[in-house]
PDB file of N, CA and C in Angstrom:
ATOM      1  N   UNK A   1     -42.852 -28.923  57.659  1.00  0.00           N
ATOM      2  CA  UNK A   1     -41.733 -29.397  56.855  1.00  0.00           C
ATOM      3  C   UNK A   1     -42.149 -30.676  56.122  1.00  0.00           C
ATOM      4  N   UNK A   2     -42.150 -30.279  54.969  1.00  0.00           N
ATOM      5  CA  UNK A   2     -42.325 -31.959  53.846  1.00  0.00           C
ATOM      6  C   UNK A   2     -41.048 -33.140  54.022  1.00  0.00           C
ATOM      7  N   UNK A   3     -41.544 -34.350  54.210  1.00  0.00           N
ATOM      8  CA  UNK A   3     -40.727 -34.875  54.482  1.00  0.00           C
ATOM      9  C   UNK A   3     -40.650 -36.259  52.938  1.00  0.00           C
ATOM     10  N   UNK A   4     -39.671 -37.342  52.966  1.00  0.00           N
ATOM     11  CA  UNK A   4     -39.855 -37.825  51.655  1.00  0.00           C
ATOM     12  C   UNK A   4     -41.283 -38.748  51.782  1.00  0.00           C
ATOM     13  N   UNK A   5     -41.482 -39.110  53.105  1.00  0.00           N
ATOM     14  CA  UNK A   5     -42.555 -39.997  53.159  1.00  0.00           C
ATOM     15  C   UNK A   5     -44.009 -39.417  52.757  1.00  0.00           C
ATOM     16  N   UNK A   6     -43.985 -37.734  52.693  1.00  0.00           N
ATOM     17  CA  UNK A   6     -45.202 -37.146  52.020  1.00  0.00           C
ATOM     18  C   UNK A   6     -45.228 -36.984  50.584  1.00  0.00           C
ATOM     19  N   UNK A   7     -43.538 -36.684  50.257  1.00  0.00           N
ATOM     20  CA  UNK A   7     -43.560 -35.680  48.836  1.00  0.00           C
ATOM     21  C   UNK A   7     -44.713 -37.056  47.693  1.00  0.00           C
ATOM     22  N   UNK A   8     -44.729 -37.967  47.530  1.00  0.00           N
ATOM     23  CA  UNK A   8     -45.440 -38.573  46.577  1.00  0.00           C
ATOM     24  C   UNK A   8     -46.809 -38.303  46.654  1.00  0.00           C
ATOM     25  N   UNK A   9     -47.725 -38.149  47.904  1.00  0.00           N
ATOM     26  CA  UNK A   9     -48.950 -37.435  48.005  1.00  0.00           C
ATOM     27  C   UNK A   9     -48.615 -36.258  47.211  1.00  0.00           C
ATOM     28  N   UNK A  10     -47.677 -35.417  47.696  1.00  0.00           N
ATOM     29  CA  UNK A  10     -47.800 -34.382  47.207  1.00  0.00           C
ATOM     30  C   UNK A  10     -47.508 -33.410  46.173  1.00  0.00           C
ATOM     31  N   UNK A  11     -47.308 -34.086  45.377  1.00  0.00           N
ATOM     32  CA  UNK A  11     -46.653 -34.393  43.905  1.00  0.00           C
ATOM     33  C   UNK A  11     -48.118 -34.094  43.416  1.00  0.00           C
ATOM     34  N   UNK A  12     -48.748 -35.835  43.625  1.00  0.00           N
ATOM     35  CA  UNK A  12     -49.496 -35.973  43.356  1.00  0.00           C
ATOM     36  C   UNK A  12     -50.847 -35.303  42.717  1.00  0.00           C
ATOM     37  N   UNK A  13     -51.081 -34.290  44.383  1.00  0.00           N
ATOM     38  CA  UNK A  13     -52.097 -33.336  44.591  1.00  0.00           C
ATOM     39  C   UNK A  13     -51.563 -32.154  43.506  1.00  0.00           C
ATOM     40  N   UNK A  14     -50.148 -32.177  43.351  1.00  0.00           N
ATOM     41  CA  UNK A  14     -49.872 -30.644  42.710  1.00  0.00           C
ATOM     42  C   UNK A  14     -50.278 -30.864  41.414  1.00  0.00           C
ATOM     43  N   UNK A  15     -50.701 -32.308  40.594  1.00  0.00           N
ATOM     44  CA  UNK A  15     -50.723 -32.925  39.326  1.00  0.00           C
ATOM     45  C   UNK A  15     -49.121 -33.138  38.413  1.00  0.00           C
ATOM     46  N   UNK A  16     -48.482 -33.350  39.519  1.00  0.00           N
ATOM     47  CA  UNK A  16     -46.879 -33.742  38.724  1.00  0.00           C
ATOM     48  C   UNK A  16     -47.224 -34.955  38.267  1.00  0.00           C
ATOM     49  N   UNK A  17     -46.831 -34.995  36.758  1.00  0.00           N
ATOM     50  CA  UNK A  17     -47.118 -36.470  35.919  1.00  0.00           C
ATOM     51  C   UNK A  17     -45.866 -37.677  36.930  1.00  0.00           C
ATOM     52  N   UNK A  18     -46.475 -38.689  36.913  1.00  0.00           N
ATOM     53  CA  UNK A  18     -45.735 -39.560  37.917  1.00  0.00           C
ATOM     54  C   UNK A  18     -44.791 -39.804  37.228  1.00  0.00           C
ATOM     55  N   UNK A  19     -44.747 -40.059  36.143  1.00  0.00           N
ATOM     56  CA  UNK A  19     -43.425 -40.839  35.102  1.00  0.00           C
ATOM     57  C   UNK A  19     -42.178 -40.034  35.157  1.00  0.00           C
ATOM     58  N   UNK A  20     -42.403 -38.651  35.240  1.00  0.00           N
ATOM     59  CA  UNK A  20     -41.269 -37.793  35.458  1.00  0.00           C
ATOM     60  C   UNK A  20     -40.047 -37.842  36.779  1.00  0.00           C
ATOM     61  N   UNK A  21     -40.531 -38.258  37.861  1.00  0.00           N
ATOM     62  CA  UNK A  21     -40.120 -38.091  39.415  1.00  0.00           C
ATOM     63  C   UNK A  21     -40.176 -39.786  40.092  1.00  0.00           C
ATOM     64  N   UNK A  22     -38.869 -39.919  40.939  1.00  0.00           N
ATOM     65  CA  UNK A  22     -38.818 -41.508  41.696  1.00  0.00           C
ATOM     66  C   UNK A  22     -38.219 -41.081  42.531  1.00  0.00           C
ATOM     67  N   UNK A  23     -39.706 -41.819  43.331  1.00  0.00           N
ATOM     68  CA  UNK A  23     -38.695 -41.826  45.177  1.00  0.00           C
ATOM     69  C   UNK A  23     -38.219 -43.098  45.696  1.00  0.00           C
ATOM     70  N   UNK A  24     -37.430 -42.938  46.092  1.00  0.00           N
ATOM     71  CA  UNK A  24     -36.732 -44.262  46.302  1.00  0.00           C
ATOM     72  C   UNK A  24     -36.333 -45.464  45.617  1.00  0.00           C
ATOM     73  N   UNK A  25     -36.206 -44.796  44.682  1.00  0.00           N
ATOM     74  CA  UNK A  25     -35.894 -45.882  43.499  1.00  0.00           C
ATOM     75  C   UNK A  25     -34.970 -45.495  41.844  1.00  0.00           C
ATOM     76  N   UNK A  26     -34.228 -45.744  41.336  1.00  0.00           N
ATOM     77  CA  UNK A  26     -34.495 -45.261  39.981  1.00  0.00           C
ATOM     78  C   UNK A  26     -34.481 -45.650  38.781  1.00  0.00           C
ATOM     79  N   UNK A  27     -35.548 -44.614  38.500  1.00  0.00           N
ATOM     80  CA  UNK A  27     -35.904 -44.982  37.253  1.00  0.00           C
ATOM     81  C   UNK A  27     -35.135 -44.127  36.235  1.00  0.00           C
ATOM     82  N   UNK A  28     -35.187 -44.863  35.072  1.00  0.00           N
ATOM     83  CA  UNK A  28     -34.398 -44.358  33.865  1.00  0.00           C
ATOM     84  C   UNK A  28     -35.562 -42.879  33.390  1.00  0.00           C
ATOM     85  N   UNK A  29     -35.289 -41.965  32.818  1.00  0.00           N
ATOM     86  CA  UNK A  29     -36.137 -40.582  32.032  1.00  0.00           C
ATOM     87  C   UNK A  29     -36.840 -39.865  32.916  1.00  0.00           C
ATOM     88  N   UNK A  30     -36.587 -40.077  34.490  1.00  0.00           N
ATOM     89  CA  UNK A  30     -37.329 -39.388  35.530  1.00  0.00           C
ATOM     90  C   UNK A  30     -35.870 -38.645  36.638  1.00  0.00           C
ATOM     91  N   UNK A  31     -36.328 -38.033  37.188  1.00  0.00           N
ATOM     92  CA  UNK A  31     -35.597 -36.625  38.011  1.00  0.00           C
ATOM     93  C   UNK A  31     -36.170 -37.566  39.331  1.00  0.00           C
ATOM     94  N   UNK A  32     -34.651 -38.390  40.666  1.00  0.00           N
ATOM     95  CA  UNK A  32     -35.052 -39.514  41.226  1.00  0.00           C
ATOM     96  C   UNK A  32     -34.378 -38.315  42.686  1.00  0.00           C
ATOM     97  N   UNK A  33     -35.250 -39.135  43.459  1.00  0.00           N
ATOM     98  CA  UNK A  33     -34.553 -38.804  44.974  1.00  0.00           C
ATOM     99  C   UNK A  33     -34.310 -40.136  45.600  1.00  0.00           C
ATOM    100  N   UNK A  34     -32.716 -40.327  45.790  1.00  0.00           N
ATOM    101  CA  UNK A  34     -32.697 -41.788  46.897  1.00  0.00           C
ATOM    102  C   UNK A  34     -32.171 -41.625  48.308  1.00  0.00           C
ATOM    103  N   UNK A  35     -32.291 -42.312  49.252  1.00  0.00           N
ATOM    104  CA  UNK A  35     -31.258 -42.051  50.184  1.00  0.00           C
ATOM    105  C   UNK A  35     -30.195 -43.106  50.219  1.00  0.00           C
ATOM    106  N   UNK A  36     -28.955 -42.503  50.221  1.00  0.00           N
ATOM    107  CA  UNK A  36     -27.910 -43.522  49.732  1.00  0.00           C
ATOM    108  C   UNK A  36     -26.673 -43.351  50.767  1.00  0.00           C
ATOM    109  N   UNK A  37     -25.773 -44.023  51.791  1.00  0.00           N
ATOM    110  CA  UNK A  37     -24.843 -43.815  52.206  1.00  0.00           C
ATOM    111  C   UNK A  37     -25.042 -42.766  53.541  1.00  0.00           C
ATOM    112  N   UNK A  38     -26.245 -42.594  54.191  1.00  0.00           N
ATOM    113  CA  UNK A  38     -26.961 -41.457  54.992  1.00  0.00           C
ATOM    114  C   UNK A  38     -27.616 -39.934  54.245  1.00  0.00           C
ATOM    115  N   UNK A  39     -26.707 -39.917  52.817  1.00  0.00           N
ATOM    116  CA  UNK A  39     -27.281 -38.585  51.996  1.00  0.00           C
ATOM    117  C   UNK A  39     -28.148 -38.996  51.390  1.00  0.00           C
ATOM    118  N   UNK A  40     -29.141 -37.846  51.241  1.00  0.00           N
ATOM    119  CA  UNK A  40     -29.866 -37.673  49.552  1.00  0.00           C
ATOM    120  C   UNK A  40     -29.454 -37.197  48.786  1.00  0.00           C
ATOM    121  N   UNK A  41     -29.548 -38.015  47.979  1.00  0.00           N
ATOM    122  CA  UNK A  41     -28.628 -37.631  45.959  1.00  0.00           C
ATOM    123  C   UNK A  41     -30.146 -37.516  45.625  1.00  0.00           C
ATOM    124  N   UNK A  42     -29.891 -36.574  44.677  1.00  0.00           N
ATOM    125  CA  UNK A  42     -30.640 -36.157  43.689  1.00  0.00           C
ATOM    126  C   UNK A  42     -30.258 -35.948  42.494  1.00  0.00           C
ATOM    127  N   UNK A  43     -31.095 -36.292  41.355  1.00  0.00           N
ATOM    128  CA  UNK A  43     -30.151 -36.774  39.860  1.00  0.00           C
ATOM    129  C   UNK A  43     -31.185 -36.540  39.206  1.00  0.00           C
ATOM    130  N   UNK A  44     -31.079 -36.642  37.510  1.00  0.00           N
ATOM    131  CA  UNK A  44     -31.632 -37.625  36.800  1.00  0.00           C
ATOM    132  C   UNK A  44     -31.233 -38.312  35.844  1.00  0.00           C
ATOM    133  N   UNK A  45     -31.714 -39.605  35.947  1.00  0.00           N
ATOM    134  CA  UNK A  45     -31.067 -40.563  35.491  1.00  0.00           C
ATOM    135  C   UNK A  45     -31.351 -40.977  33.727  1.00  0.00           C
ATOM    136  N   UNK A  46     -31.077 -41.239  32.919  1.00  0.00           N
ATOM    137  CA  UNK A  46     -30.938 -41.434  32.038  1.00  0.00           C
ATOM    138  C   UNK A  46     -30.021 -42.460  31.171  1.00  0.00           C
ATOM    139  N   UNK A  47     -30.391 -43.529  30.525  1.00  0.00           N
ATOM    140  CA  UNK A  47     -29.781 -44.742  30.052  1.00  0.00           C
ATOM    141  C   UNK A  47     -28.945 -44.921  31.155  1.00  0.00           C
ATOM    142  N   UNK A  48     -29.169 -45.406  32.636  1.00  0.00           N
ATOM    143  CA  UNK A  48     -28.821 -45.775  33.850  1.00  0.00           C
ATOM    144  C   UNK A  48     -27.699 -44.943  33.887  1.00  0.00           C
ATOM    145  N   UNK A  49     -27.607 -43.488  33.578  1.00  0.00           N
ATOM    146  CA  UNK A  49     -26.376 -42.549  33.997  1.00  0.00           C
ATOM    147  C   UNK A  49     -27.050 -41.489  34.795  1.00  0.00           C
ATOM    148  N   UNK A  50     -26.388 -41.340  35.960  1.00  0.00           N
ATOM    149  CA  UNK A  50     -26.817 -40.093  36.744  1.00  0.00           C
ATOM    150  C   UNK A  50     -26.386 -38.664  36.057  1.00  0.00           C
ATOM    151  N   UNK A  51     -27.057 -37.690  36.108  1.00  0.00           N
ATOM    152  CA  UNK A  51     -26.294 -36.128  35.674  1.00  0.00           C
ATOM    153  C   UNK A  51     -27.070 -35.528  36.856  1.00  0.00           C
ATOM    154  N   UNK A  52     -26.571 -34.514  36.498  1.00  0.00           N
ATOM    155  CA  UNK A  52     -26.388 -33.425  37.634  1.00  0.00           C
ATOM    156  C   UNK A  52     -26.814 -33.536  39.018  1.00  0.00           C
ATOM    157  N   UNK A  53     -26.050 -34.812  39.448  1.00  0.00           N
ATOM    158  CA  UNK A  53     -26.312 -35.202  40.731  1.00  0.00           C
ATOM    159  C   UNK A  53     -26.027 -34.539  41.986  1.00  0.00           C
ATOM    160  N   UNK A  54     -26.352 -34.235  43.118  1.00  0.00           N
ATOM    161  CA  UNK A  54     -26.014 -33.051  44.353  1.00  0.00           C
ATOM    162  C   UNK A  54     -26.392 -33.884  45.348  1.00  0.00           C
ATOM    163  N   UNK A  55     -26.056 -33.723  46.266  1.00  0.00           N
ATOM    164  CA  UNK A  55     -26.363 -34.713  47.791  1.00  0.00           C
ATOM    165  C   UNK A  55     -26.912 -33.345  49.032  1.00  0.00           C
ATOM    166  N   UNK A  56     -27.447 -34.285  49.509  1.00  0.00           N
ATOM    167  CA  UNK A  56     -28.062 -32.791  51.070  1.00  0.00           C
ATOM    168  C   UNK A  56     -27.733 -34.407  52.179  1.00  0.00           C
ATOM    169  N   UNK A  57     -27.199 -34.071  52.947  1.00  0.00           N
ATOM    170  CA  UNK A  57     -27.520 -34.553  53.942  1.00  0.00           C
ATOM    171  C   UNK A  57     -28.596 -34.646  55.255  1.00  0.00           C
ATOM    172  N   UNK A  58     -29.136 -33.339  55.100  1.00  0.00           N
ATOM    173  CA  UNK A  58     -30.975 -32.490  55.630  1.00  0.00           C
ATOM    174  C   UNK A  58     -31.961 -33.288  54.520  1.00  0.00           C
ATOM    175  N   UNK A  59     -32.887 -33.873  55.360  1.00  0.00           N
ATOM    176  CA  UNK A  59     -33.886 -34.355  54.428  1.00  0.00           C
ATOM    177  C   UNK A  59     -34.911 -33.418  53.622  1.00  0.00           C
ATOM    178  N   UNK A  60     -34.974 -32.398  54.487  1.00  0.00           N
ATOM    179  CA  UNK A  60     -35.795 -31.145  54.448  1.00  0.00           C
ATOM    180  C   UNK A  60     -35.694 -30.446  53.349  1.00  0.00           C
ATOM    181  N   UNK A  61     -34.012 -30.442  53.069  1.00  0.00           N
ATOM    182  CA  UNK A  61     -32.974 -29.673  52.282  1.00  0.00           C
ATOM    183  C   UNK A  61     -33.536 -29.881  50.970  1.00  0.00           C
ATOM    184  N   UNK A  62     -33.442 -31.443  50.913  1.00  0.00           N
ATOM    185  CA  UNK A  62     -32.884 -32.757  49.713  1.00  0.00           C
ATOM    186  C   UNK A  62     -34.627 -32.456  48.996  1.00  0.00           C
ATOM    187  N   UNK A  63     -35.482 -32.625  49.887  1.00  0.00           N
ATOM    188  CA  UNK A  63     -37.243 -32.323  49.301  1.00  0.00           C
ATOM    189  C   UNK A  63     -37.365 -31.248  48.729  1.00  0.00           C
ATOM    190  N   UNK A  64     -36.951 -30.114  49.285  1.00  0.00           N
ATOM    191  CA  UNK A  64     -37.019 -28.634  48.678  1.00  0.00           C
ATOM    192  C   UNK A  64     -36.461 -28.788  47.368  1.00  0.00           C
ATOM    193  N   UNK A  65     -35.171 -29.129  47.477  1.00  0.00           N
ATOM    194  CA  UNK A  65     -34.459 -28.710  46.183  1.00  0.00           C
ATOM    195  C   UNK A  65     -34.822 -29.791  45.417  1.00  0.00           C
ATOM    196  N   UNK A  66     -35.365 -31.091  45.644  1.00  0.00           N
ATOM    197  CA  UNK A  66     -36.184 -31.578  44.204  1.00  0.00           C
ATOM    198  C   UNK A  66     -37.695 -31.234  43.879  1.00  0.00           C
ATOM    199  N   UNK A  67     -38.338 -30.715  44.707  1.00  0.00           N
ATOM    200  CA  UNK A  67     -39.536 -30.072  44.197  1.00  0.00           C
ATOM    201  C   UNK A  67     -39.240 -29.232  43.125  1.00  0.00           C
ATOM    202  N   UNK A  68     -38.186 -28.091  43.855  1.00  0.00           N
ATOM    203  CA  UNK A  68     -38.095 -27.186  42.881  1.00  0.00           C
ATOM    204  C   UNK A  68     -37.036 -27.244  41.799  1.00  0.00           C
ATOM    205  N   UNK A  69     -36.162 -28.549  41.570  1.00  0.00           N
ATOM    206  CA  UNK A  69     -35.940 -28.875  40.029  1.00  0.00           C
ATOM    207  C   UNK A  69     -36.688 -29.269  39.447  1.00  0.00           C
ATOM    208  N   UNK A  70     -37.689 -30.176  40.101  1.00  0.00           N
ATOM    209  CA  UNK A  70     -38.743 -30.633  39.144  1.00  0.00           C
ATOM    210  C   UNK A  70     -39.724 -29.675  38.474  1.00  0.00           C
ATOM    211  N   UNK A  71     -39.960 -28.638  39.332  1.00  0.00           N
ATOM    212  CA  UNK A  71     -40.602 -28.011  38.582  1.00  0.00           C
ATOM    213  C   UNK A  71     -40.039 -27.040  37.831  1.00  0.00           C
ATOM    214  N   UNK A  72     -39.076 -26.718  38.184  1.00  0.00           N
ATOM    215  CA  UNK A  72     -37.868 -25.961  36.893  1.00  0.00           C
ATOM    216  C   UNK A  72     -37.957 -27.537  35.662  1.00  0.00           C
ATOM    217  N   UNK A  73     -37.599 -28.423  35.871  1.00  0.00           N
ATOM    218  CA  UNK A  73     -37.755 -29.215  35.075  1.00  0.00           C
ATOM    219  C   UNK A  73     -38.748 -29.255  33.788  1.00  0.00           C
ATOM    220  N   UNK A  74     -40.260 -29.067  34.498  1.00  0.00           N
ATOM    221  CA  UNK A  74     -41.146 -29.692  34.358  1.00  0.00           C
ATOM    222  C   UNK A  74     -42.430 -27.714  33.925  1.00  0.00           C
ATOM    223  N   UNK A  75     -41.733 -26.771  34.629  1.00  0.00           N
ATOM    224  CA  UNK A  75     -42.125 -25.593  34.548  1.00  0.00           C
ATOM    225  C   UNK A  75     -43.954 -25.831  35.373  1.00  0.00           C
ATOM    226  N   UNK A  76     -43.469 -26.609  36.219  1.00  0.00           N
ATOM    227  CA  UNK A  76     -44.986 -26.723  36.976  1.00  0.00           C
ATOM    228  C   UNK A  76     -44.414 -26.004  38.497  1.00  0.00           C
ATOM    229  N   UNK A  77     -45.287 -25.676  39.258  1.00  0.00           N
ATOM    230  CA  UNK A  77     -45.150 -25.120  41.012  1.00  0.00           C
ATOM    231  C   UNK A  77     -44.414 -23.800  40.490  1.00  0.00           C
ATOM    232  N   UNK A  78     -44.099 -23.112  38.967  1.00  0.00           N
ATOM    233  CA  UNK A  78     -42.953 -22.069  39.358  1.00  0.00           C
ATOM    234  C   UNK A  78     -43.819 -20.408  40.211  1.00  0.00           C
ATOM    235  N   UNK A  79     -44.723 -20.658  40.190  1.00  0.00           N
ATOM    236  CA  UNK A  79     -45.354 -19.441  41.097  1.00  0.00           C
ATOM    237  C   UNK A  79     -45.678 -20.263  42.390  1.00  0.00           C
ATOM    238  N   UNK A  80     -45.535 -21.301  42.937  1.00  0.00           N
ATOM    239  CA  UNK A  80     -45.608 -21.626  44.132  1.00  0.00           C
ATOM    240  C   UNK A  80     -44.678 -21.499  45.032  1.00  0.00           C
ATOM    241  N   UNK A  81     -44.751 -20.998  46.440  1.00  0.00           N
ATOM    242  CA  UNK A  81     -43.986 -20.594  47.197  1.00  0.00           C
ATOM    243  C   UNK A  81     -44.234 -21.992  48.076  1.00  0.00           C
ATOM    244  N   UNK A  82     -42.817 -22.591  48.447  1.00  0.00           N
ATOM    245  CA  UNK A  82     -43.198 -23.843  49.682  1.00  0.00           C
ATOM    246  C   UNK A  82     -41.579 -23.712  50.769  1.00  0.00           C
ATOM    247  N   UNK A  83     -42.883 -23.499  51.859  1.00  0.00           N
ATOM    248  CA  UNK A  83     -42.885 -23.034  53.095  1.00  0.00           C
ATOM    249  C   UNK A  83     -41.757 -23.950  53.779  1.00  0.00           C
ATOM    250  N   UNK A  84     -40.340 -23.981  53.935  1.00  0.00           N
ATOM    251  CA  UNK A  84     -39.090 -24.435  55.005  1.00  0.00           C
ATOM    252  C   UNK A  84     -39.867 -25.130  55.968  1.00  0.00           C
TER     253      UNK A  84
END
């Protein structure tokens, strides 16, 4: 199970451009994961406005489903299968 303390290695390794994706933080023109209030929100942010923001309370959950917006995002990982 990927957890948030890996996903930036593993971004990394997949060649996700860094400017696109923020962990723990956010940045403005990037697709952000924070933990906020015990949930993870997931967004992206834009002229400091969140859109299509969703919360997981599973950390597990919250990693999956931003890998795979980002790469719906980003049209990178879409033939990669990652393993629950």
């Amino acid at each position: 199970m990927l957890k948030i303390s890996e996903l930036n290695s593993y971004l990394k390794i997949k060649g996700i451009p860094e400017d696109s994706y923020s962990i723990n933080e956010v940045n403005d023109e990037s697709l952000c994961i924070v933990e906020e209030n015990k949930k993870w929100h997931i967004f992206y942010s834009e002229r400091g406005l969140r859109t299509e923001e969703c919360c997981y309370h599973d950390e597990h959950s919250a990693v999956l489903y931003f890998i795979n917006r980002l790469s719906k995002m980003l049209k990178f990982l879409s033939n990669e299968k990652i393993e629950p």
